[in-house]
C-alpha atoms as a PDB file:
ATOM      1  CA  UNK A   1      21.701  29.752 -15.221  1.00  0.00           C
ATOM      2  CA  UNK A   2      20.495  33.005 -14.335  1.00  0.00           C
ATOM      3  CA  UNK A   3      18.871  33.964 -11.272  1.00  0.00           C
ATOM      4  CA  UNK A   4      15.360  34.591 -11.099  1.00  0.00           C
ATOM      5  CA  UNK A   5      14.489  38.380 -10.155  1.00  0.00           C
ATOM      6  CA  UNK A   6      10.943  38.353 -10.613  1.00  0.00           C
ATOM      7  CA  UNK A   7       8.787  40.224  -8.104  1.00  0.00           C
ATOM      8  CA  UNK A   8       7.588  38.041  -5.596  1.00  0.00           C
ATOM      9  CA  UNK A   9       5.247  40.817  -4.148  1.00  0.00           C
ATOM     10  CA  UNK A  10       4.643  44.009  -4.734  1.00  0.00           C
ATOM     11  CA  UNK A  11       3.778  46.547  -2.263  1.00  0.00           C
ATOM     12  CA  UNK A  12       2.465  50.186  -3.489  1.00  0.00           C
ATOM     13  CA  UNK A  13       0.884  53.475  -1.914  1.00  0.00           C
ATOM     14  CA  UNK A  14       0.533  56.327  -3.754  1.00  0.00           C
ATOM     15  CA  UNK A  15      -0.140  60.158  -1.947  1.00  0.00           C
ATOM     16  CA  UNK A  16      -0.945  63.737  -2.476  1.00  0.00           C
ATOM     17  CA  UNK A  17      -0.998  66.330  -0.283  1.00  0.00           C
ATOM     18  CA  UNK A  18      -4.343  68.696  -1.081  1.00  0.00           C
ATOM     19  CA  UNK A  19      -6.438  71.802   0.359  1.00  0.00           C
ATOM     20  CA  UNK A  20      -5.127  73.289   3.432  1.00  0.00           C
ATOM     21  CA  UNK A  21      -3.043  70.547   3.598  1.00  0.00           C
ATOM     22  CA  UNK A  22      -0.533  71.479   0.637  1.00  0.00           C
ATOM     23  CA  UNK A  23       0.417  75.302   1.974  1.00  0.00           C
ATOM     24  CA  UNK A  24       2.633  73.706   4.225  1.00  0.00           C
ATOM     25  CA  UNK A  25       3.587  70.663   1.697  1.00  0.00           C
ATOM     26  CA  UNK A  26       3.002  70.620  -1.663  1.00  0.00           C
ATOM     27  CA  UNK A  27       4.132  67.004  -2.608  1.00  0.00           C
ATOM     28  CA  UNK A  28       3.293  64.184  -4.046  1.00  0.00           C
ATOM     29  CA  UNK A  29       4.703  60.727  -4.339  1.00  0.00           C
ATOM     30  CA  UNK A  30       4.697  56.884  -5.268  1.00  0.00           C
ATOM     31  CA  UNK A  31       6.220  54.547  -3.174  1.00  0.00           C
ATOM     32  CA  UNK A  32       7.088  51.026  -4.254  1.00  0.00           C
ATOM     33  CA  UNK A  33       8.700  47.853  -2.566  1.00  0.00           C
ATOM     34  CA  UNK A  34       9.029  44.694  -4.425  1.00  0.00           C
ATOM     35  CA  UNK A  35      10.562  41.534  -2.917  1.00  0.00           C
ATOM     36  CA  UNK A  36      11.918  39.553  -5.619  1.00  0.00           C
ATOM     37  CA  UNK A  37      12.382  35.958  -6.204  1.00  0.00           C
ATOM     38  CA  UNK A  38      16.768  36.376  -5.398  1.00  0.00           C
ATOM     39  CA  UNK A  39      15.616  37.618  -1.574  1.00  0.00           C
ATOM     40  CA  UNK A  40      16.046  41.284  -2.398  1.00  0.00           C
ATOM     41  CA  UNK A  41      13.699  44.059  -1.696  1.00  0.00           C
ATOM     42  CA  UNK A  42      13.582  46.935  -4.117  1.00  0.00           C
ATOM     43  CA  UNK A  43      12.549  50.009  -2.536  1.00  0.00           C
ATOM     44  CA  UNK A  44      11.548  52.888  -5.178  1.00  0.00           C
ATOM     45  CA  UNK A  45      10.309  56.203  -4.765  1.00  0.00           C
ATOM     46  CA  UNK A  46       8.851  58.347  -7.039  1.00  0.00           C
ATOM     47  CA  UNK A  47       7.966  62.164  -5.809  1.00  0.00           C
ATOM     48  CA  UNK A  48       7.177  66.159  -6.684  1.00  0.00           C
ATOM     49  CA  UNK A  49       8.082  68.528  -4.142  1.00  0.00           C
ATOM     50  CA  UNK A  50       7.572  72.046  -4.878  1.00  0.00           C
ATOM     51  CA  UNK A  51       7.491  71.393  -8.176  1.00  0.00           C
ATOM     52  CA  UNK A  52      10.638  69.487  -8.204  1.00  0.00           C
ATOM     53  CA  UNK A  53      11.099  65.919  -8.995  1.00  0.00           C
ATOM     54  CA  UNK A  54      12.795  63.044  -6.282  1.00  0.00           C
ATOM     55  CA  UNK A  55      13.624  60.034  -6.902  1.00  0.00           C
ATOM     56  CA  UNK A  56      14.626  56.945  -4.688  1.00  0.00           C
ATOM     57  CA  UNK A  57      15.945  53.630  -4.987  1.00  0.00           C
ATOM     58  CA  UNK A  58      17.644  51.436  -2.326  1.00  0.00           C
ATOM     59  CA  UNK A  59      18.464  47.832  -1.919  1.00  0.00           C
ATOM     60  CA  UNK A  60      17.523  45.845   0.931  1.00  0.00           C
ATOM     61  CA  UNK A  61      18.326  42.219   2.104  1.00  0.00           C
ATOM     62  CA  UNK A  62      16.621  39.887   3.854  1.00  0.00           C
ATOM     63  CA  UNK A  63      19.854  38.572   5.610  1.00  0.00           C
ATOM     64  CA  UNK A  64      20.302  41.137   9.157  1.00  0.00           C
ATOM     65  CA  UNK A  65      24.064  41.412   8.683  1.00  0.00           C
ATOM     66  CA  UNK A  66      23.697  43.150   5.000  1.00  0.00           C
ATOM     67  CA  UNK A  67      23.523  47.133   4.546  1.00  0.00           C
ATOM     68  CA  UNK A  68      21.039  48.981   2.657  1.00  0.00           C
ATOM     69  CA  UNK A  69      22.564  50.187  -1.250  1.00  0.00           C
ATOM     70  CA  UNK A  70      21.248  53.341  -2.027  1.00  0.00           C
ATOM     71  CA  UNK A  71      20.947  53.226  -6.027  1.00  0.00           C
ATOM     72  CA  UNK A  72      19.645  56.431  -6.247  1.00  0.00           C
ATOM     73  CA  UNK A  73      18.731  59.967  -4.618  1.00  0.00           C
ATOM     74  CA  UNK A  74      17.537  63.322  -5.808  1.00  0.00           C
ATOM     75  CA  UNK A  75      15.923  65.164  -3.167  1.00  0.00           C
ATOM     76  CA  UNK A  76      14.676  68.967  -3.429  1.00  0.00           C
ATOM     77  CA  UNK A  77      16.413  70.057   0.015  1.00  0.00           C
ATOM     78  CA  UNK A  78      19.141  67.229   0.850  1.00  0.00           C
ATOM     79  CA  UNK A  79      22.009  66.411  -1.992  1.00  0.00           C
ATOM     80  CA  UNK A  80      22.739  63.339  -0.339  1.00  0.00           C
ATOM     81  CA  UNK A  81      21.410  60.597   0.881  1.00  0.00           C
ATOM     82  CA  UNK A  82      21.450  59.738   4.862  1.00  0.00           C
ATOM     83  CA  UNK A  83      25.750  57.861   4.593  1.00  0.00           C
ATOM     84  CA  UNK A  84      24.867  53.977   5.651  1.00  0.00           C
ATOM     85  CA  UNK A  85      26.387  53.139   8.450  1.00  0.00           C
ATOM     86  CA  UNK A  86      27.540  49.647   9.700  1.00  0.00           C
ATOM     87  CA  UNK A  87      26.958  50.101  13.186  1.00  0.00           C
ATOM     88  CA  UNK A  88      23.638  51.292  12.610  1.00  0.00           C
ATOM     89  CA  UNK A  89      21.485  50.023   9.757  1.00  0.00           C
ATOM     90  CA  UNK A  90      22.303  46.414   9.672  1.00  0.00           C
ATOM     91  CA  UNK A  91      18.762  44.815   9.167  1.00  0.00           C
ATOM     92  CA  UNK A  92      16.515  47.389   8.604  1.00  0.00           C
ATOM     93  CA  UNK A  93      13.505  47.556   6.670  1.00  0.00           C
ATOM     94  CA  UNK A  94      11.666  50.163   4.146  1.00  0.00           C
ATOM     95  CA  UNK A  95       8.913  51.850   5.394  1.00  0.00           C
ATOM     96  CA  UNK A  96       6.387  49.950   3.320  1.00  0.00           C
ATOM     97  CA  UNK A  97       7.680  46.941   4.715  1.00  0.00           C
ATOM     98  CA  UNK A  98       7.378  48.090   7.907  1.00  0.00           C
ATOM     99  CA  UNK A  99       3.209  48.078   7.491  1.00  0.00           C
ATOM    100  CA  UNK A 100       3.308  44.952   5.670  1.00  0.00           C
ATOM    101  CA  UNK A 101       4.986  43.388   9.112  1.00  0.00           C
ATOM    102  CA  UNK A 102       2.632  45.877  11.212  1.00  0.00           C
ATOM    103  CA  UNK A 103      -0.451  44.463   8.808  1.00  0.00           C
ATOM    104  CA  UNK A 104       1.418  40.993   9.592  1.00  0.00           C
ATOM    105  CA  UNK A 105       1.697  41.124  12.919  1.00  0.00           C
ATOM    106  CA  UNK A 106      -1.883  42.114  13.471  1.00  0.00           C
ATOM    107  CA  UNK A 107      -3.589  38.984  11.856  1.00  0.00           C
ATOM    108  CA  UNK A 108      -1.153  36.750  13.559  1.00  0.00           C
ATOM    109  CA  UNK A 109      -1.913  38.202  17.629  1.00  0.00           C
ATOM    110  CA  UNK A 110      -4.887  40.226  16.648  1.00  0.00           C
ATOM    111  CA  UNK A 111      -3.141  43.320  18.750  1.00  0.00           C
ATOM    112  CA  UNK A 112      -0.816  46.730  18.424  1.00  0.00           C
ATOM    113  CA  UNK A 113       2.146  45.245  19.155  1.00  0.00           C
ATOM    114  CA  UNK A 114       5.484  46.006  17.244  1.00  0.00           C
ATOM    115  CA  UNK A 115       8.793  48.044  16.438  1.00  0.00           C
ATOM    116  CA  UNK A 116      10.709  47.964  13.449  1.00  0.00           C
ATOM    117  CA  UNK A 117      13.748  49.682  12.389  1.00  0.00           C
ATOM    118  CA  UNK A 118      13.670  51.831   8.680  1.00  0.00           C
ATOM    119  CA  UNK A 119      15.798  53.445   6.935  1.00  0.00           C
ATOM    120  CA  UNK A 120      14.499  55.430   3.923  1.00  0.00           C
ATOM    121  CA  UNK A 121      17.307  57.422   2.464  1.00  0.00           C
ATOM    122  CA  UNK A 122      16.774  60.597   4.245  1.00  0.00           C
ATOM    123  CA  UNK A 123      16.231  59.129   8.150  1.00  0.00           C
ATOM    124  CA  UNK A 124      16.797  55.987  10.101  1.00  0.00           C
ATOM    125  CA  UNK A 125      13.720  55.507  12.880  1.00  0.00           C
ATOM    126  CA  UNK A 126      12.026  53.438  14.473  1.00  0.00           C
ATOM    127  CA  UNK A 127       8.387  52.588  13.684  1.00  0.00           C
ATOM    128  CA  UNK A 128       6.628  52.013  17.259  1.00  0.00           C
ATOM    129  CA  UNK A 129       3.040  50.408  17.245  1.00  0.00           C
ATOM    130  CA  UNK A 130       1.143  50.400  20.012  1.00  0.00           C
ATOM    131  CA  UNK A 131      -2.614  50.296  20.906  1.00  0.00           C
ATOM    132  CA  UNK A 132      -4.881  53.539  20.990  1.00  0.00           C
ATOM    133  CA  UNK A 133      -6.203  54.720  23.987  1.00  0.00           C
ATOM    134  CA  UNK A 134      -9.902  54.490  23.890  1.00  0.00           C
ATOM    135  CA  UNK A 135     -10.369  57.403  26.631  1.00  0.00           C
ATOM    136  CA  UNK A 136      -8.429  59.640  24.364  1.00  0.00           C
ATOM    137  CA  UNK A 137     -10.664  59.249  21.210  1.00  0.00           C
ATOM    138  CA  UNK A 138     -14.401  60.553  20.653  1.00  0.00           C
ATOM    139  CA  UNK A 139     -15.928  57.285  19.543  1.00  0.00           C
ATOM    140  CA  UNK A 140     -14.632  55.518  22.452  1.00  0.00           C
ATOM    141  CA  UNK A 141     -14.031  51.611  22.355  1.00  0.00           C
ATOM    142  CA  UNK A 142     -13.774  50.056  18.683  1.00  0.00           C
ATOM    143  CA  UNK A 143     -16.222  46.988  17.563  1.00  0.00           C
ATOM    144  CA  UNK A 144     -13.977  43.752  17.757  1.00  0.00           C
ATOM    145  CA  UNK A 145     -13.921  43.644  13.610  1.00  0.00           C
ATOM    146  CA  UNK A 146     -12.178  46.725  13.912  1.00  0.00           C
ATOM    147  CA  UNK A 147      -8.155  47.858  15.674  1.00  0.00           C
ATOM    148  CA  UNK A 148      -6.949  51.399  16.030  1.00  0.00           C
ATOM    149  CA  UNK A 149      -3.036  51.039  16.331  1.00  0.00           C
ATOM    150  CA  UNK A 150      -0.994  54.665  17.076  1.00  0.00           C
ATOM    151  CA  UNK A 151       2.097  54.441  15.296  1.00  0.00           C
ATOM    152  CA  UNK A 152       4.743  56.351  15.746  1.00  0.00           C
ATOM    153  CA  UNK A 153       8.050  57.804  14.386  1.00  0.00           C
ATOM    154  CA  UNK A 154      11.338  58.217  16.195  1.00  0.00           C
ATOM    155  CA  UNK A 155      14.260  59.384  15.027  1.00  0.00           C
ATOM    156  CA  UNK A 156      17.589  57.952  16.253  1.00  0.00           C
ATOM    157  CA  UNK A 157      20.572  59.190  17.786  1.00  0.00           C
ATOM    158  CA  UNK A 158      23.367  57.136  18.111  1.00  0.00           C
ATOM    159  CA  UNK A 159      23.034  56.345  22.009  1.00  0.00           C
ATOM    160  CA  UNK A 160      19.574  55.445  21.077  1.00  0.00           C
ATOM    161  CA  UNK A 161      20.730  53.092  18.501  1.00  0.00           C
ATOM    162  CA  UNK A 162      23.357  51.625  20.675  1.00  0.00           C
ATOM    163  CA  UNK A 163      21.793  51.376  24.159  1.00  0.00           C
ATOM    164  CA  UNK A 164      18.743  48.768  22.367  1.00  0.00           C
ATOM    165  CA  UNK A 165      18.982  45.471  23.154  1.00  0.00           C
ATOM    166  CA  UNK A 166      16.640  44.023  20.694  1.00  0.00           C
ATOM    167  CA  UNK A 167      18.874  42.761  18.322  1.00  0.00           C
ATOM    168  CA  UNK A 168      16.057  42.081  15.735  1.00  0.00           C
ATOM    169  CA  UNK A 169      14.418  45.491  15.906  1.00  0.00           C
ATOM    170  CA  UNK A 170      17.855  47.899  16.186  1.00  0.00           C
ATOM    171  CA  UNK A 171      20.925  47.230  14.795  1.00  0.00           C
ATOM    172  CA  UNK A 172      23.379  46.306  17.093  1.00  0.00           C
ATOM    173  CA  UNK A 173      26.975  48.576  17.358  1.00  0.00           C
ATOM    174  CA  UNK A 174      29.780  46.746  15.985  1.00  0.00           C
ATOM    175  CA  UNK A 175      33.571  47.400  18.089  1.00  0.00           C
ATOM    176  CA  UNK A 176      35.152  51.073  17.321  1.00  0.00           C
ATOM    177  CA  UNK A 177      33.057  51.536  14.137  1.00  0.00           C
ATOM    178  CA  UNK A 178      30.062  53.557  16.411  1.00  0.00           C
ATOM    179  CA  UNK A 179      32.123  56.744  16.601  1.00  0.00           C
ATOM    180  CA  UNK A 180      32.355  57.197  12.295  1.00  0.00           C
ATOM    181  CA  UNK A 181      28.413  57.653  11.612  1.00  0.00           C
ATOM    182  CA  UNK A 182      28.310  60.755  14.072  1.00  0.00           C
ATOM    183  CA  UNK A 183      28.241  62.820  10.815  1.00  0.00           C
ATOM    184  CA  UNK A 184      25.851  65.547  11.444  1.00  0.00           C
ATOM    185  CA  UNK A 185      23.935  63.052  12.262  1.00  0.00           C
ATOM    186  CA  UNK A 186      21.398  64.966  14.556  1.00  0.00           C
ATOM    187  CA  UNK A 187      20.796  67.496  11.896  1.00  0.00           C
ATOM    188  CA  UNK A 188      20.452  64.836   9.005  1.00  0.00           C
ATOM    189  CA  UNK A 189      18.188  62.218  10.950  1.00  0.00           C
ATOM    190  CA  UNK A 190      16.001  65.781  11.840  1.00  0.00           C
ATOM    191  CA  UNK A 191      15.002  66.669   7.955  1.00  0.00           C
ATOM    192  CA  UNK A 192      11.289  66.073   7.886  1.00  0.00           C
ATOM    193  CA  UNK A 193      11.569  63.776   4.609  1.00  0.00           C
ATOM    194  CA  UNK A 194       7.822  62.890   3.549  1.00  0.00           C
ATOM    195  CA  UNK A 195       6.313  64.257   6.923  1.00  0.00           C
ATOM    196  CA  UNK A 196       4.224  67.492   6.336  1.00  0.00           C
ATOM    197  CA  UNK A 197       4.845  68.749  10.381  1.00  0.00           C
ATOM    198  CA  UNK A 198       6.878  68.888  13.295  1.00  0.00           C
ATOM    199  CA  UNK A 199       9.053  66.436  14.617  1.00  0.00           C
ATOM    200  CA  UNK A 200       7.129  65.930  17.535  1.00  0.00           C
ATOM    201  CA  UNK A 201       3.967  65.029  15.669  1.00  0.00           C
ATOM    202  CA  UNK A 202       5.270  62.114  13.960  1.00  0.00           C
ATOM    203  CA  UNK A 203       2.449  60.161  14.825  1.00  0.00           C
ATOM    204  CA  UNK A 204      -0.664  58.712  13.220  1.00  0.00           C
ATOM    205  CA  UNK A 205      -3.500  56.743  14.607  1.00  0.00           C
ATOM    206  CA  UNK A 206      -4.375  53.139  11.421  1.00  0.00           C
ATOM    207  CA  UNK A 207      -7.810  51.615  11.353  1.00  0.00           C
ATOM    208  CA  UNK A 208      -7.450  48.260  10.705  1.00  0.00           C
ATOM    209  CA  UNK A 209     -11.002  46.088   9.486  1.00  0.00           C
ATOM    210  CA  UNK A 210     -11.477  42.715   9.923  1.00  0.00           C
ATOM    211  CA  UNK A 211     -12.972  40.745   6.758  1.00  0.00           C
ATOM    212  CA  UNK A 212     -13.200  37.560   5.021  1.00  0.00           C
ATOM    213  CA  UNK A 213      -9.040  37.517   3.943  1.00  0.00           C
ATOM    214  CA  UNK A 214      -8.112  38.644   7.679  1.00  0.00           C
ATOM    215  CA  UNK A 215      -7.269  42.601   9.086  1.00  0.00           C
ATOM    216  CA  UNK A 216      -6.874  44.924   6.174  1.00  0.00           C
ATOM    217  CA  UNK A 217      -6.237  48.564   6.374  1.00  0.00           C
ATOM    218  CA  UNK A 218      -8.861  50.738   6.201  1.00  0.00           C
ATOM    219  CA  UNK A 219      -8.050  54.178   7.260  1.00  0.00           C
ATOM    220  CA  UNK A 220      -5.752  57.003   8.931  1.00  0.00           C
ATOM    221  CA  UNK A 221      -5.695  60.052  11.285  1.00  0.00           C
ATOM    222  CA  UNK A 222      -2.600  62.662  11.339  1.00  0.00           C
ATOM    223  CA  UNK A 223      -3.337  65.343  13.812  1.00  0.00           C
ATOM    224  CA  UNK A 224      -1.487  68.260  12.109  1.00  0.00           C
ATOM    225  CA  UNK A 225      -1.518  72.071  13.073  1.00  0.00           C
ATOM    226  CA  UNK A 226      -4.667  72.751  11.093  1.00  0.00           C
ATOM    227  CA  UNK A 227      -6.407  69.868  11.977  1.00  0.00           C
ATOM    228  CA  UNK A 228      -7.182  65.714  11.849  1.00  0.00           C
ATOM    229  CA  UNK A 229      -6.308  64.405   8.670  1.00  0.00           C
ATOM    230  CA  UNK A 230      -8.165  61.760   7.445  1.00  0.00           C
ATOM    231  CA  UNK A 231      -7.384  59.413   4.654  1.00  0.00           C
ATOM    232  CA  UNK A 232      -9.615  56.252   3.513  1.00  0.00           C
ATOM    233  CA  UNK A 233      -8.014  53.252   1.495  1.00  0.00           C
ATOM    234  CA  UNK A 234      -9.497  52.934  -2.085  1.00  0.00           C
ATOM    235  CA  UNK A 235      -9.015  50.364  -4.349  1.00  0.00           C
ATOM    236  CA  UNK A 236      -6.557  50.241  -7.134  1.00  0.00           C
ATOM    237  CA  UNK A 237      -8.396  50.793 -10.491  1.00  0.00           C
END
């Protein structure tokens, strides 16, 4: 008998970059991430930069001591994909698994809490959630219905990855093998990938509101050099 590979859920979020916005990143994409039925996650992007297409598809498992498969990569200013390592990316995520967890986490403790490890072709990071401070925003404290988490992007190096002992959130080293993924491996992990800015402005402040099925995103804020930008969630048509 076959297995079943039906989705079991479906994750999707879907982007353009407009006005001032798209002089320094003209780009749009669709990102997907399907969990199916066998205990694989499908992870599927779907981009124009410039003008030119990308495409992405890797493989994840839920079991921590399985690598990502990278199925496929075209990217406009990288010919390869970020090389897997063992020593490194043992149990990481996608990124839109990453804010299902952070969406996850959020209903469980009702708090910005979290850090996950993602790899997404290009980088490996970690995605660190923690709780906005109120004396550094305009509208000061948020109504309890509502949670402003910062979350934040940071690129590894492979000291960072090592010297974590969080064996769930970073991949753990594994004997001699930590020397081998030192290829270029600064300059790789450093490509900006789908982030319009700087490396040090991989941040973004997410508005979470509560409702009738629990916290549900609402909203985000990217400071960028010309600017806050805002996004809203709208519903799928």
């Amino acid at each position: 008998m076959e297995n079943d590979s039906r989705p079991s859920y479906q994750l999707q979020v879907s982007g353009t970059t407009r006005g001032a916005v798209s002089l320094f990143k003209d780009y749009s994409a669709s990102f997907h991430s399907n969990q199916i039925t066998t205990g694989l996650r499908h992870y599927r992007v779907d981009a124009i930069d410039r003008g030119t297409k990308e495409t992405r598809h890797i493989v994840f498992s839920t079991a921590h001591n399985v690598l990502p498969q990278v199925l496929d990569f075209t990217d406009r200013t990288q010919e390869l994909p970020l090389r897997v390592s063992e020593a490194l990316d043992q149990g990481r995520i996608d990124p839109l698994h990453a804010l299902q967890n952070i969406l996850a986490s959020i209903n469980r403790h009702r708090k910005c809490e979290a850090r996950y490890a993602v790899y997404d072709g290009k980088r490996r990071y970690q995605v660190e959630v923690l709780p906005v401070d109120a004396n550094n925003q305009n509208k000061g404290e948020a109504p309890k219905s509502q949670l402003r988490c910062a979350v934040t992007l940071r690129t590894q190096t492979v000291d960072m990855a090592h010297s974590s002992n969080e064996r769930r959130l970073t991949p753990e080293a594994h004997g001699g093998q930590g020397a081998k993924p030192k290829q270029n491996l600064k300059t790789t992990d450093e490509r900006s990938g789908f982030w319009p800015f700087k490396k040090a402005q991989q941040s973004m402040v997410i508005h979470f509101q509560d409702g009738a099925t629990g916290f549900r995103f609402s909203a985000f804020e990217i400071a960028s050099p010309i600017g806050t930008i805002r996004g809203l969630r709208t519903p799928l048509e």
